[in-house]
N, C-alpha and C. Protein backbone atom coordinates (compact mmCIF):
# COMPACT_ATOMS: atom_id res chain seq x y z
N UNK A 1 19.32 15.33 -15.46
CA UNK A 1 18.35 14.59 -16.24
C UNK A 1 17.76 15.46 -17.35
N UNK A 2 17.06 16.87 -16.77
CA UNK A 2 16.66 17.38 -17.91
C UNK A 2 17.82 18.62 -18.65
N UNK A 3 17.91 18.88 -19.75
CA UNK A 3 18.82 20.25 -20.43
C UNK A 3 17.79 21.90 -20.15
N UNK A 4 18.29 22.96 -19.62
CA UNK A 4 17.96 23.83 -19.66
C UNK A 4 17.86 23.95 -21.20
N UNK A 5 16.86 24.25 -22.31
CA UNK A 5 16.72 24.97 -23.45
C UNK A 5 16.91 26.22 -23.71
N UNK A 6 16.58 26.92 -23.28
CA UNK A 6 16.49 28.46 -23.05
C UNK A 6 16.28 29.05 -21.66
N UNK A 7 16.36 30.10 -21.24
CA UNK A 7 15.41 31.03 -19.82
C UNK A 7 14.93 32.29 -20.19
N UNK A 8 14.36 32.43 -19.95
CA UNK A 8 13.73 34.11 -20.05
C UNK A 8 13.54 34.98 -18.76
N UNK A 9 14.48 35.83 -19.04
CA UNK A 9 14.42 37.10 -17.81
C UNK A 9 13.37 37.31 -17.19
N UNK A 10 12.58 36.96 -16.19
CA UNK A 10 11.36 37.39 -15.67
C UNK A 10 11.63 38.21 -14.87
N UNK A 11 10.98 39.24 -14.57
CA UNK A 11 10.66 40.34 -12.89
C UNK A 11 10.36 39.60 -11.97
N UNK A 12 9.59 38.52 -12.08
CA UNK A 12 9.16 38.03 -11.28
C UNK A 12 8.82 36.58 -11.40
N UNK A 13 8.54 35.53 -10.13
CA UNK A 13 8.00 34.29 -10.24
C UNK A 13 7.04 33.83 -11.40
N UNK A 14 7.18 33.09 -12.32
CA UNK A 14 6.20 32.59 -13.04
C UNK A 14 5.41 31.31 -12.76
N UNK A 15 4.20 32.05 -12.51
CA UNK A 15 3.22 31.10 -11.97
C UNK A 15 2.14 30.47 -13.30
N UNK A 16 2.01 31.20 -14.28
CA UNK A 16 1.28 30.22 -15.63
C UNK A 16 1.64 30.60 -17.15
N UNK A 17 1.22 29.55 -18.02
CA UNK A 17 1.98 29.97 -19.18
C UNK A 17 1.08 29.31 -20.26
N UNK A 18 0.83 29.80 -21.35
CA UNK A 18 0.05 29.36 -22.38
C UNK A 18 0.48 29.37 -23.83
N UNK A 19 0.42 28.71 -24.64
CA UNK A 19 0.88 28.65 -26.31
C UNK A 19 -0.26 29.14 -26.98
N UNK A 20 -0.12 30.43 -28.29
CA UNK A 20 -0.99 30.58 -29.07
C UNK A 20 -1.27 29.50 -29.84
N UNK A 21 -2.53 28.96 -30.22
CA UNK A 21 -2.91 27.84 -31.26
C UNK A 21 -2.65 28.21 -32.65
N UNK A 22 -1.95 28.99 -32.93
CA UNK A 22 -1.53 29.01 -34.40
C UNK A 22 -0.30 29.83 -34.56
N UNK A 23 0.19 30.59 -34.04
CA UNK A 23 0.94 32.11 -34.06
C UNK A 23 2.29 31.58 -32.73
N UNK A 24 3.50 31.99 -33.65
CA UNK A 24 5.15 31.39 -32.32
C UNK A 24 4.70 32.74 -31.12
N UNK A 25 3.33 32.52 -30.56
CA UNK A 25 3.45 33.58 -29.39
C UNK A 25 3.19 32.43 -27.61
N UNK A 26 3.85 33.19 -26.63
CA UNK A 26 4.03 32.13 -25.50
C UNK A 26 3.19 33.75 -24.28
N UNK A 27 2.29 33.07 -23.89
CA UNK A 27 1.49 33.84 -22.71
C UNK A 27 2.23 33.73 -21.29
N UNK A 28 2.46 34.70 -20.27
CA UNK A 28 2.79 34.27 -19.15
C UNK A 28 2.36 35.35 -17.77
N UNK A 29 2.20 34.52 -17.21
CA UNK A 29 1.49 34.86 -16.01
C UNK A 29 2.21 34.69 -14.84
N UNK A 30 2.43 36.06 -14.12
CA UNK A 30 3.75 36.37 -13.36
C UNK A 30 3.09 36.87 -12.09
N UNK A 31 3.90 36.29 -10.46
CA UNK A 31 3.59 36.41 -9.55
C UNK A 31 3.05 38.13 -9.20
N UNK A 32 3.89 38.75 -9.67
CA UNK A 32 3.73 39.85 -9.53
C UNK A 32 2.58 40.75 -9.88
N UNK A 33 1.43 40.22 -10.77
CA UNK A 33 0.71 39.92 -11.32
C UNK A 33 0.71 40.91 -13.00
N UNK A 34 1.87 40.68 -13.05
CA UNK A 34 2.22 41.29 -14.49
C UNK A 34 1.57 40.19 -15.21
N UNK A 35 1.05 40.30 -16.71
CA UNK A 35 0.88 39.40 -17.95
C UNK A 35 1.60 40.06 -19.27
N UNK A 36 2.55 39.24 -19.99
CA UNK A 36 3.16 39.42 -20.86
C UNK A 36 3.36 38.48 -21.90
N UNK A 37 3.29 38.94 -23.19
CA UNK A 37 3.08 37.87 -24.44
C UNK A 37 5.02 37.90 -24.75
N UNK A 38 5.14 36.95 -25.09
CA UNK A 38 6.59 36.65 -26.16
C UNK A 38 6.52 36.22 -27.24
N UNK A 39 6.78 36.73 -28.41
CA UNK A 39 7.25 36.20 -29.91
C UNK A 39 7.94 35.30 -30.08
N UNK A 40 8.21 34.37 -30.16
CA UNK A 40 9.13 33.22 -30.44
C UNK A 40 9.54 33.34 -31.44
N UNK A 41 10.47 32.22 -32.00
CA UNK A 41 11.46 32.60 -33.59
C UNK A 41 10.22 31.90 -34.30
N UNK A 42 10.33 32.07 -35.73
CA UNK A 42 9.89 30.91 -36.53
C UNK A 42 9.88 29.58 -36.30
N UNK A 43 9.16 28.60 -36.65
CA UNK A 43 9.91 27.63 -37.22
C UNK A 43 10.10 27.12 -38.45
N UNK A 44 10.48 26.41 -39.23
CA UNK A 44 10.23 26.09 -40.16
C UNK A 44 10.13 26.92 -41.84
N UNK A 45 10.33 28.34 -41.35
CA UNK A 45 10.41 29.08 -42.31
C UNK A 45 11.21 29.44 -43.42
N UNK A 46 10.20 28.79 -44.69
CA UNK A 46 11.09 28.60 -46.05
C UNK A 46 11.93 30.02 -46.50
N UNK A 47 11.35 31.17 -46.13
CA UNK A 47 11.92 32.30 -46.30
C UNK A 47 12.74 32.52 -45.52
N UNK A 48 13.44 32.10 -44.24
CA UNK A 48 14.49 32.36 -43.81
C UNK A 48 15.63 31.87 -44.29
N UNK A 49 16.76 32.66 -44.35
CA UNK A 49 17.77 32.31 -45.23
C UNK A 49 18.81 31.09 -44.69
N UNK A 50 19.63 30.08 -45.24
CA UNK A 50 19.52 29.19 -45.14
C UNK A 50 20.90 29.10 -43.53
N UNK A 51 21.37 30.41 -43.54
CA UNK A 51 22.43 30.62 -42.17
C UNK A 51 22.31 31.47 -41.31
N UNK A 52 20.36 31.83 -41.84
CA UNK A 52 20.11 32.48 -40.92
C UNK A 52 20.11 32.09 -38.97
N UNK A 53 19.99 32.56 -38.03
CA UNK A 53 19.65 32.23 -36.57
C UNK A 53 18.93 31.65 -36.42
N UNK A 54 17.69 32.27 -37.44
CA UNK A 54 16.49 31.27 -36.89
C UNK A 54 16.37 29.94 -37.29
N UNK A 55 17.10 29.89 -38.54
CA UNK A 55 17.18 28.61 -39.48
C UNK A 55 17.74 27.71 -38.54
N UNK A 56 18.75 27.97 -37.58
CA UNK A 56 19.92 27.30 -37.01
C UNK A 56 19.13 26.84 -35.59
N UNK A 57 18.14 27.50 -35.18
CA UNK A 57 17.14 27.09 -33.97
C UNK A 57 17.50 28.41 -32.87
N UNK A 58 18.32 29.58 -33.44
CA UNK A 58 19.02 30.54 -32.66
C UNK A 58 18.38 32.26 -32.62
N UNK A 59 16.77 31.79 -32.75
CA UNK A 59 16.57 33.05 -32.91
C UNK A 59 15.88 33.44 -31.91
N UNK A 60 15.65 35.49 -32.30
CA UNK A 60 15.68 36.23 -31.01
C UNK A 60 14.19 35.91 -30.47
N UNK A 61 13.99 36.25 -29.04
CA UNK A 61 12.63 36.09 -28.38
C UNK A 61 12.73 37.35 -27.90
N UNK A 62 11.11 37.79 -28.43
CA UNK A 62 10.56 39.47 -27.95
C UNK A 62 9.50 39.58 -27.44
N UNK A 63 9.56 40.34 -26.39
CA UNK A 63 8.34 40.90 -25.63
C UNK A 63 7.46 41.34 -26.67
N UNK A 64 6.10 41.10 -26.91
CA UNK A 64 5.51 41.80 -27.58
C UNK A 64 4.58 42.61 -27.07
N UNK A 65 4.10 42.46 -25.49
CA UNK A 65 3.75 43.29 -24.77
C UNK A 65 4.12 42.74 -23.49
N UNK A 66 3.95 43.81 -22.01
CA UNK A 66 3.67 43.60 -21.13
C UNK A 66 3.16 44.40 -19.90
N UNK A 67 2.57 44.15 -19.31
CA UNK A 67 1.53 44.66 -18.61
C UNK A 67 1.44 44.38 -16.90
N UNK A 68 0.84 45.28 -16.47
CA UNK A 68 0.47 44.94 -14.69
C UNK A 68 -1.67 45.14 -15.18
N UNK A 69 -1.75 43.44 -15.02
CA UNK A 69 -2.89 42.96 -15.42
C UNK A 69 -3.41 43.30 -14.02
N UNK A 70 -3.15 42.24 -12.85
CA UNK A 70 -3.98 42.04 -11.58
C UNK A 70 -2.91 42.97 -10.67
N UNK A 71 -3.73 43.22 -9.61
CA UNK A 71 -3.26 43.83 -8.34
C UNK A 71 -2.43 42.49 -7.74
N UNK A 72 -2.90 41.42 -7.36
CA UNK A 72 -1.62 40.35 -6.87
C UNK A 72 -1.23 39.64 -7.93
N UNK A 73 -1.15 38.52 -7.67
CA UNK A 73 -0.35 37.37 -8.11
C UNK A 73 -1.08 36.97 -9.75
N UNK A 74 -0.83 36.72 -10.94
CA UNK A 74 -1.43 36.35 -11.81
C UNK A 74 -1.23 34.73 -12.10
N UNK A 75 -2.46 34.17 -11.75
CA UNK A 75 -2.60 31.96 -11.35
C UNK A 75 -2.60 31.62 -12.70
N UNK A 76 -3.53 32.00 -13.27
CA UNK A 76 -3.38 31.42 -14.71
C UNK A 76 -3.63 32.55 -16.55
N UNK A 77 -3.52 31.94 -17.14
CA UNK A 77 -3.34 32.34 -18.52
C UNK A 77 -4.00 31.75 -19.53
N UNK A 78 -4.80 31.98 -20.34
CA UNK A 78 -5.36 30.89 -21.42
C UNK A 78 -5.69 31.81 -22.66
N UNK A 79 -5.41 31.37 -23.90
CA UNK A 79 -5.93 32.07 -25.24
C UNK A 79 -6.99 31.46 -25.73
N UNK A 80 -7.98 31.87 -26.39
CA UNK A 80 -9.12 31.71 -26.98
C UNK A 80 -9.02 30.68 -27.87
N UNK A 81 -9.86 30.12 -28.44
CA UNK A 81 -9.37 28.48 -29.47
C UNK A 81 -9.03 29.60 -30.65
N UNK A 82 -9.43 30.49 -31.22
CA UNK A 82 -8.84 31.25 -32.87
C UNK A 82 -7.70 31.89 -32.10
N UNK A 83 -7.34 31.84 -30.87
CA UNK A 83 -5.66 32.70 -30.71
C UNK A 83 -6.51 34.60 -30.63
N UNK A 84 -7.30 34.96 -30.58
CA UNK A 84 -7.72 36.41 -30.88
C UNK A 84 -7.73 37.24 -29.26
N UNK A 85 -7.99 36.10 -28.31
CA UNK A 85 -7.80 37.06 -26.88
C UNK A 85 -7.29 35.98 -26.04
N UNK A 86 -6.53 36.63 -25.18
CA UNK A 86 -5.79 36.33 -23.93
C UNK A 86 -6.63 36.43 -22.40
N UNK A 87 -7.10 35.16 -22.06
CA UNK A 87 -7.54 35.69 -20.60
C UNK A 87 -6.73 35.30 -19.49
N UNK A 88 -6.98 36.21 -18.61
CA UNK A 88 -6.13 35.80 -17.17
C UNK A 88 -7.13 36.12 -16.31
N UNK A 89 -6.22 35.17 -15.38
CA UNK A 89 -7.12 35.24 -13.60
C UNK A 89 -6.42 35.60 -12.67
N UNK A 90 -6.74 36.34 -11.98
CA UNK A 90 -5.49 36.31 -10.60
C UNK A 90 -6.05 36.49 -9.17
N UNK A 91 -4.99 36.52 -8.14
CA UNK A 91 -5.61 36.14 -7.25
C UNK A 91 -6.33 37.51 -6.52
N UNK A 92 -6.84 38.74 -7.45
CA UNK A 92 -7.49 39.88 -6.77
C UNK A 92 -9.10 39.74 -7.49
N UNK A 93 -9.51 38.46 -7.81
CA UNK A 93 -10.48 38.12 -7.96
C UNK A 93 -11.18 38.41 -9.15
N UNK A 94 -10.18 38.61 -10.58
CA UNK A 94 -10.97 39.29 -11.50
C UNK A 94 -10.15 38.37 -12.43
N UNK A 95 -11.35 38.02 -13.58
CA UNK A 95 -11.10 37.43 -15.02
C UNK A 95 -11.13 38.49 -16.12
N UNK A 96 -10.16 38.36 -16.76
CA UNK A 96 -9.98 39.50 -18.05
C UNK A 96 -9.41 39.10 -18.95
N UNK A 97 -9.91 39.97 -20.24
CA UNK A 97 -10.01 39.18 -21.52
C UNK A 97 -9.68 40.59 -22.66
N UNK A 98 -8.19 40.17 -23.13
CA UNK A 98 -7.77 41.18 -23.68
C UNK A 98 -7.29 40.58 -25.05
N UNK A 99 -7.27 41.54 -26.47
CA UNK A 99 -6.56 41.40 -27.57
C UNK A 99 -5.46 40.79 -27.66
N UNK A 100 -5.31 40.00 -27.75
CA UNK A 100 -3.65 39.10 -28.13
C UNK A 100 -2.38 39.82 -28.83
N UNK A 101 -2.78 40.36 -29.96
CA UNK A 101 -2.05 41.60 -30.75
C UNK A 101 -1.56 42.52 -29.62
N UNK A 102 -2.79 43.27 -28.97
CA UNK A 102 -2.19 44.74 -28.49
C UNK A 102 -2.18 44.44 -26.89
N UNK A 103 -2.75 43.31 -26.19
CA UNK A 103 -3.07 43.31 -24.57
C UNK A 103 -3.86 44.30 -24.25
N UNK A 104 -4.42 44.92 -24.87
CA UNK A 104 -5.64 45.69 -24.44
C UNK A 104 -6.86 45.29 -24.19
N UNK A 105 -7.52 45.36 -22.66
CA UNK A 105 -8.23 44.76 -22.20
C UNK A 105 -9.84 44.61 -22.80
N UNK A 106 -10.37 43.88 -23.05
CA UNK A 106 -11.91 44.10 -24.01
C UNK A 106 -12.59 43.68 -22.86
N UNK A 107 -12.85 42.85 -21.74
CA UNK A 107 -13.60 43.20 -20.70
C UNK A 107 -13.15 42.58 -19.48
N UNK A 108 -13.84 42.57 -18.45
CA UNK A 108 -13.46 41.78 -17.08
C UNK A 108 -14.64 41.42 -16.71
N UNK A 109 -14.39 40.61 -15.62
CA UNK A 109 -15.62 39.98 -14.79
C UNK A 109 -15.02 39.54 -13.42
N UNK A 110 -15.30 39.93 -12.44
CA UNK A 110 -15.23 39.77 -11.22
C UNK A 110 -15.24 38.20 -10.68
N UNK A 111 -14.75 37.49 -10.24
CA UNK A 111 -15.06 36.05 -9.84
C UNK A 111 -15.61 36.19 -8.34
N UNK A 112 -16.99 35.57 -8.39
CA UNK A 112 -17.11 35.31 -6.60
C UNK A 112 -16.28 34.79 -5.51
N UNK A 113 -16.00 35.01 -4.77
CA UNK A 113 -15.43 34.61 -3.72
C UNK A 113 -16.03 33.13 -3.03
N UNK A 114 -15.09 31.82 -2.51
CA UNK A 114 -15.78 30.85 -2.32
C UNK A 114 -16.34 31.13 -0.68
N UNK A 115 -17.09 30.55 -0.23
CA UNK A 115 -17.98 30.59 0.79
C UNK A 115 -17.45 29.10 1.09
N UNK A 116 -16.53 29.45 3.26
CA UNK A 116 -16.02 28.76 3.58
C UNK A 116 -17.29 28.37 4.77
């Protein structure tokens, strides 16, 4: 029913994934609790030449960083509404909020634990 489009090599289970709001970058959030950004091709780009890869829908996808964010599992992923930071959550109880550009972390915050 559905066509595989692409896959991307992961280390590990991917458990969340997010789109920059302006910029071909794709967030992902990996069991392992790695977080890593990908570059996507262009689209639409009048300056690419007209047989170029990317023109053709065939272009390359790059790590632009990646990282061991959380001690376990990393649940989710989300970018800021201007695209400027990346936060993640995972399941060692901490929210963090890093540069989109470099993944360098600008702060954290601990999440409480729920009371069963």
């Amino acid at each position: 029913m559905f066509d595989t489009v692409c896959s991307f090599p992961l280390s590990s289970d991917l458990f969340a994934q997010a789109i920059h709001p302006s910029e071909p970058v794709l967030a992902l959030g990996l069991s392992s609790g790695h977080v890593q950004t990908l570059r996507l091709p262009p689209v639409g780009d009048e300056d690419v030449d007209e047989g170029s890869p990317a023109k053709n829908g065939f272009g390359q996808i790059e790590t632009a960083w990646r990282t061991r964010r959380h001690k376990d599992s990393c649940r989710t992923v989300a970018f800021s509404t201007d695209g400027t930071s990346l936060y993640s959550a995972g399941t060692d109880g901490l929210l963090k909020a890093a540069a989109t550009e470099t993944g360098q972390v600008e702060s954290k915050i601990a999440i409480p634990p729920l009371d069963t």
